[in-house]
PDB file of N, CA and C in Angstrom:
ATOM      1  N   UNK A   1    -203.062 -30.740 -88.175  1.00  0.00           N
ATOM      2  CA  UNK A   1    -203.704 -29.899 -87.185  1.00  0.00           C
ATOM      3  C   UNK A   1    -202.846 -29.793 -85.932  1.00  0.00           C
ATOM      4  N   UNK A   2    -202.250 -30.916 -85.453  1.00  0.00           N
ATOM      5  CA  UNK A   2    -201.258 -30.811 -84.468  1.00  0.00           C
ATOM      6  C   UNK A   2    -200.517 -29.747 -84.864  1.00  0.00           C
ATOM      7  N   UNK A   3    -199.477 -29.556 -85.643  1.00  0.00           N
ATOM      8  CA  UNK A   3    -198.312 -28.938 -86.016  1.00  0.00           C
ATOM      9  C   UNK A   3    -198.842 -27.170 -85.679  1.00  0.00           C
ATOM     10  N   UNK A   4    -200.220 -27.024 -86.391  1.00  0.00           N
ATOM     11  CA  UNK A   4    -200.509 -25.716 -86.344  1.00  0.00           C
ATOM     12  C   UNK A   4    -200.517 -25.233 -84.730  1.00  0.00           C
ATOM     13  N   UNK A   5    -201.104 -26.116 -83.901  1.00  0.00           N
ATOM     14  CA  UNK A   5    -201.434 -26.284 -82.595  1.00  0.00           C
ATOM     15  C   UNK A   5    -200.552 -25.484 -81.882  1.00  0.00           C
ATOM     16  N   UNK A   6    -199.151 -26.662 -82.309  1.00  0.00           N
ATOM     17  CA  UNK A   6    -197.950 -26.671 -81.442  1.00  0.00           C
ATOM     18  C   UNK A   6    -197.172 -25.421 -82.016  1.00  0.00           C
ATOM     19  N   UNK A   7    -197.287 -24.683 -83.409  1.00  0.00           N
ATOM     20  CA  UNK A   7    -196.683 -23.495 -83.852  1.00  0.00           C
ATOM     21  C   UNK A   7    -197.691 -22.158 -83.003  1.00  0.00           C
ATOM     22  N   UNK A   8    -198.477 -22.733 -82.980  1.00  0.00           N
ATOM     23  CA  UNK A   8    -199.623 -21.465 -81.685  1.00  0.00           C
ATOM     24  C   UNK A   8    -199.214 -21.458 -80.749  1.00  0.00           C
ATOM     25  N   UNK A   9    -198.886 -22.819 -80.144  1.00  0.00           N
ATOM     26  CA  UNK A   9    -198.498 -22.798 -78.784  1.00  0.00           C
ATOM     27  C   UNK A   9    -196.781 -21.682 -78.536  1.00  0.00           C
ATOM     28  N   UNK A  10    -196.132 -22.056 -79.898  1.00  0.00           N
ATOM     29  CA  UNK A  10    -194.896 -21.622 -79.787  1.00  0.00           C
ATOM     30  C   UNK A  10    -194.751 -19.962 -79.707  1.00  0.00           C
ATOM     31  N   UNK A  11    -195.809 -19.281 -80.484  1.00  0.00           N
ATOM     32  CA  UNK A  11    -195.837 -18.163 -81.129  1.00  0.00           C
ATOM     33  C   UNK A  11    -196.462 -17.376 -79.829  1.00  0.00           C
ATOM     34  N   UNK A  12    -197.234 -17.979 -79.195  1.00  0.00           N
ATOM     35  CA  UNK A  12    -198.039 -17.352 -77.953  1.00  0.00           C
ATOM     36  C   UNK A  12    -196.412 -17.436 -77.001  1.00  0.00           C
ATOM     37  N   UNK A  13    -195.978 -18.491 -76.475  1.00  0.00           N
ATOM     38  CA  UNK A  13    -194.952 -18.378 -75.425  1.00  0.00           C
ATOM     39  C   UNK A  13    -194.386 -17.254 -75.612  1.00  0.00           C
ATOM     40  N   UNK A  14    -193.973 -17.179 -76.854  1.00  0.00           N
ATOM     41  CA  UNK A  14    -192.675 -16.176 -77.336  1.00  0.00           C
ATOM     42  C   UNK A  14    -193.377 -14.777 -77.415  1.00  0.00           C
ATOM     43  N   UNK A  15    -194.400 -14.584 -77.672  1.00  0.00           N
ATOM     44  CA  UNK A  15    -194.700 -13.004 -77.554  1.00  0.00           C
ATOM     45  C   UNK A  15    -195.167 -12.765 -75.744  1.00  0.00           C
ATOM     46  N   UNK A  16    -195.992 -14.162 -75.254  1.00  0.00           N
ATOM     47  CA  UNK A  16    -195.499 -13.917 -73.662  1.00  0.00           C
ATOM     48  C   UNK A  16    -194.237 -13.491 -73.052  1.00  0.00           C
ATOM     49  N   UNK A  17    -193.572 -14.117 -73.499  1.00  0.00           N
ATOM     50  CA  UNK A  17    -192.106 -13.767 -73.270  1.00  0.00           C
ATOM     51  C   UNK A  17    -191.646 -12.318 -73.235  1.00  0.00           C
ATOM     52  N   UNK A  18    -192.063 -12.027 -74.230  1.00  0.00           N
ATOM     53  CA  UNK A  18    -191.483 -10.438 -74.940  1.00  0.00           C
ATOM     54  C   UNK A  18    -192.204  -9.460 -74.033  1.00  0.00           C
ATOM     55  N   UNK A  19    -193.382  -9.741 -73.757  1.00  0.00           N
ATOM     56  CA  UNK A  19    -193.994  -8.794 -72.970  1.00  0.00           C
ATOM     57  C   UNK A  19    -193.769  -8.517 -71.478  1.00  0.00           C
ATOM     58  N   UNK A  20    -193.458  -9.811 -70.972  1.00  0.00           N
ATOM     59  CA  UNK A  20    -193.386  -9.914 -69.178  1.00  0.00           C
ATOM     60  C   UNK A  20    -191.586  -9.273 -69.277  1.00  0.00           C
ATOM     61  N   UNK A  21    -190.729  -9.354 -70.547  1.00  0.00           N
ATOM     62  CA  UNK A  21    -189.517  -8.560 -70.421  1.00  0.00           C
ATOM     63  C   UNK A  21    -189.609  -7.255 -70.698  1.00  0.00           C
ATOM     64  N   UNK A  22    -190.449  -7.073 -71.378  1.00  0.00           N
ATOM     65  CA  UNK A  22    -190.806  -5.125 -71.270  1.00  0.00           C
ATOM     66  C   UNK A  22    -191.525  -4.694 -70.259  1.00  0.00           C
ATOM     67  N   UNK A  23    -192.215  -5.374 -69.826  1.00  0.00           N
ATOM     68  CA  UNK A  23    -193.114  -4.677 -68.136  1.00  0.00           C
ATOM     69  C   UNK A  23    -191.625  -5.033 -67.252  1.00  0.00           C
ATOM     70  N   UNK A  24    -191.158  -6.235 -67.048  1.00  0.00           N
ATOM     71  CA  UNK A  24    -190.212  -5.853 -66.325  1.00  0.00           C
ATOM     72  C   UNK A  24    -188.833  -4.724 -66.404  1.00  0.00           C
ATOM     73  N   UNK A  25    -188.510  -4.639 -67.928  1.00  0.00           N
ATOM     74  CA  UNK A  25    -187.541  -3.674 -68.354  1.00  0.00           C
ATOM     75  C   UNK A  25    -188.068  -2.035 -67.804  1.00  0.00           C
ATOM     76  N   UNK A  26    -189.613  -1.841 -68.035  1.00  0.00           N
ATOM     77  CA  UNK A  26    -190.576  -0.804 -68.045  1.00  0.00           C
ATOM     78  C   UNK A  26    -189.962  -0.184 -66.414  1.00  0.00           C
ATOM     79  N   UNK A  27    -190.484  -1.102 -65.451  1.00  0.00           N
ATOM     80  CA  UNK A  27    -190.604  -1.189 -64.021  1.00  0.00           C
ATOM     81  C   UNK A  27    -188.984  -0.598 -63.394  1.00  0.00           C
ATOM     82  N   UNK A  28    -188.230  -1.331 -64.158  1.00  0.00           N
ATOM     83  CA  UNK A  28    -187.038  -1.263 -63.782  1.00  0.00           C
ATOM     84  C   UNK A  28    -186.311   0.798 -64.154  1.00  0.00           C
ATOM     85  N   UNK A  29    -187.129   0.918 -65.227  1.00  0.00           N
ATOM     86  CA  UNK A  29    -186.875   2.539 -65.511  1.00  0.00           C
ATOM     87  C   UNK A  29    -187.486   3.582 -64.587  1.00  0.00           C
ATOM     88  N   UNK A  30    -188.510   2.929 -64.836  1.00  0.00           N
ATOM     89  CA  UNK A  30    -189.072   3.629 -63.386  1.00  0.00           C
ATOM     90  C   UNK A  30    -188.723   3.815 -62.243  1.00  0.00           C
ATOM     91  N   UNK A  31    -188.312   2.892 -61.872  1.00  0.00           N
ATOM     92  CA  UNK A  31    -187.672   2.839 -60.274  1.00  0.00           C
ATOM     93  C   UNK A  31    -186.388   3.330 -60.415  1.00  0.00           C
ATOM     94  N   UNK A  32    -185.946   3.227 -61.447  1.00  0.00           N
ATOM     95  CA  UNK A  32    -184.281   3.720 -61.358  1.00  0.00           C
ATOM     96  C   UNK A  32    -184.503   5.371 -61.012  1.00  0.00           C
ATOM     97  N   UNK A  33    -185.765   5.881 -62.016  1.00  0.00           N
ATOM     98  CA  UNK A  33    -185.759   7.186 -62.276  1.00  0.00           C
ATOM     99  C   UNK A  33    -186.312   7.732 -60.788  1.00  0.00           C
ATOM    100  N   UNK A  34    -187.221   6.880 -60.437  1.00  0.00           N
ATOM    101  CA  UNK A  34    -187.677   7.336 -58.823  1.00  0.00           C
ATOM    102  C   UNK A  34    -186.562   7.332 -57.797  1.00  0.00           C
ATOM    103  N   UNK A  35    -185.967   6.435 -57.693  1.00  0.00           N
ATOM    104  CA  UNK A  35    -184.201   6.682 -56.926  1.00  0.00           C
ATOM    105  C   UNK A  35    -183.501   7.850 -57.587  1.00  0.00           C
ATOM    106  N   UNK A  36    -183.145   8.344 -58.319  1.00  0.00           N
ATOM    107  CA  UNK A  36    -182.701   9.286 -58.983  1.00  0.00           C
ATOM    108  C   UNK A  36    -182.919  10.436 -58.341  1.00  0.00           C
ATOM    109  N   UNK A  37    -184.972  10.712 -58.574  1.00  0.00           N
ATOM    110  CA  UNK A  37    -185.286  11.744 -58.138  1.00  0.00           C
ATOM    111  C   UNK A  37    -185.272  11.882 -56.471  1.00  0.00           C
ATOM    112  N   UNK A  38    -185.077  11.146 -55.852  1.00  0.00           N
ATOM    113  CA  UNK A  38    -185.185  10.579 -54.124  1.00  0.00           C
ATOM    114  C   UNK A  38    -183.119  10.909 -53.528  1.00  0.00           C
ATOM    115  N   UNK A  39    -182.295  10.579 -54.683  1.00  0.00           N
ATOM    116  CA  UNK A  39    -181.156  10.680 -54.069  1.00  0.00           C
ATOM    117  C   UNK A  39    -180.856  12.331 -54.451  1.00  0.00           C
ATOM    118  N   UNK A  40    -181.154  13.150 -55.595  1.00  0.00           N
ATOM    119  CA  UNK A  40    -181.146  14.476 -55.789  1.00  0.00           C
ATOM    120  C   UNK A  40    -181.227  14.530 -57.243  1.00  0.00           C
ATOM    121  N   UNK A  41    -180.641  13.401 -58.066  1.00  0.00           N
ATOM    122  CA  UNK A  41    -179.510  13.431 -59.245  1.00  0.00           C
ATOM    123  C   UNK A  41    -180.243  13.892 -60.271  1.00  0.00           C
ATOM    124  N   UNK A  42    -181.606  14.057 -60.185  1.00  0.00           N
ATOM    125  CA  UNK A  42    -182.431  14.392 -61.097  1.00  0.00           C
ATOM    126  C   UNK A  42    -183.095  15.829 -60.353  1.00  0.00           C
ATOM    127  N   UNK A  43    -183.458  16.659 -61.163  1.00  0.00           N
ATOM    128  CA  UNK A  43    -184.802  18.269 -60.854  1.00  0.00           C
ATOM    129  C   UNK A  43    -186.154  17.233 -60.441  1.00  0.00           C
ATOM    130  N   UNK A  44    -186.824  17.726 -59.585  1.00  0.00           N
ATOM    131  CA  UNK A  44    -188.125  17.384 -59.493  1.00  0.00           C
ATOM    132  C   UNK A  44    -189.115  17.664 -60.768  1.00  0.00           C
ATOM    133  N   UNK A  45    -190.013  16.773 -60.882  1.00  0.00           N
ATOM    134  CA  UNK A  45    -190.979  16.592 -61.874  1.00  0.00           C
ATOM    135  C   UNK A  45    -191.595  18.468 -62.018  1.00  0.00           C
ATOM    136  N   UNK A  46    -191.728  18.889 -63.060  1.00  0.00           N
ATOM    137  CA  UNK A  46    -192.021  20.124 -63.206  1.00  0.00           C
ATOM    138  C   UNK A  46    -191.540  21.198 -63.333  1.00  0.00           C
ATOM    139  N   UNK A  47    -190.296  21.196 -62.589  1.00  0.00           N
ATOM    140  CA  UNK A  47    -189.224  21.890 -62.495  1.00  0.00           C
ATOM    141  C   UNK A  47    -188.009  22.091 -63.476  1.00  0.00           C
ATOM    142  N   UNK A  48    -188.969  23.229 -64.120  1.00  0.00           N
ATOM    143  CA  UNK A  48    -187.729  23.564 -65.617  1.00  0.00           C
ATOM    144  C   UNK A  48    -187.850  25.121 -65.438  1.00  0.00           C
TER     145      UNK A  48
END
Protein backbone atom coordinates (compact mmCIF):
# COMPACT_ATOMS: atom_id res chain seq x y z
CA UNK A 1 0.00 0.00 0.00
CA UNK A 2 2.91 2.31 0.65
CA UNK A 3 4.48 1.85 -2.80
CA UNK A 4 1.05 2.66 -4.50
CA UNK A 5 0.95 5.80 -2.18
CA UNK A 6 4.35 6.96 -3.03
CA UNK A 7 3.75 6.10 -7.08
CA UNK A 8 0.50 8.67 -6.53
CA UNK A 9 2.45 10.88 -4.87
CA UNK A 10 4.99 10.69 -7.85
CA UNK A 11 2.43 10.76 -10.70
CA UNK A 12 0.51 13.83 -9.13
CA UNK A 13 4.01 15.96 -8.76
CA UNK A 14 4.81 15.25 -12.30
CA UNK A 15 1.56 16.16 -13.99
CA UNK A 16 1.74 19.30 -11.40
CA UNK A 17 4.73 19.97 -12.93
CA UNK A 18 3.58 19.80 -16.53
CA UNK A 19 0.86 22.07 -15.94
CA UNK A 20 2.37 25.14 -13.87
CA UNK A 21 5.03 24.82 -17.21
CA UNK A 22 2.24 25.31 -19.69
CA UNK A 23 0.38 28.19 -17.79
CA UNK A 24 3.70 29.59 -17.49
CA UNK A 25 4.84 28.79 -21.24
CA UNK A 26 0.90 29.99 -22.03
CA UNK A 27 1.54 33.52 -20.16
CA UNK A 28 4.76 33.97 -21.65
CA UNK A 29 2.99 33.90 -25.44
CA UNK A 30 0.81 36.12 -24.49
CA UNK A 31 2.79 38.76 -23.31
CA UNK A 32 5.26 38.36 -25.99
CA UNK A 33 2.28 38.78 -28.44
CA UNK A 34 0.94 41.86 -26.35
CA UNK A 35 4.55 43.59 -26.70
CA UNK A 36 4.45 42.85 -30.26
CA UNK A 37 1.16 44.41 -30.72
CA UNK A 38 2.27 47.63 -28.30
CA UNK A 39 5.80 48.01 -30.21
CA UNK A 40 3.89 47.94 -33.92
CA UNK A 41 5.38 44.48 -35.15
CA UNK A 42 2.14 42.95 -35.29
CA UNK A 43 -1.67 44.53 -37.21
CA UNK A 44 -4.05 45.18 -34.46
CA UNK A 45 -6.51 42.48 -33.42
CA UNK A 46 -9.18 42.58 -36.28
CA UNK A 47 -7.41 44.14 -38.71
CA UNK A 48 -7.22 42.05 -41.93
Amino acid sequence: MLSRTADHLFWMSRYTERAEKTAVGELSIKHSARAQHAWGFLPKEGAC
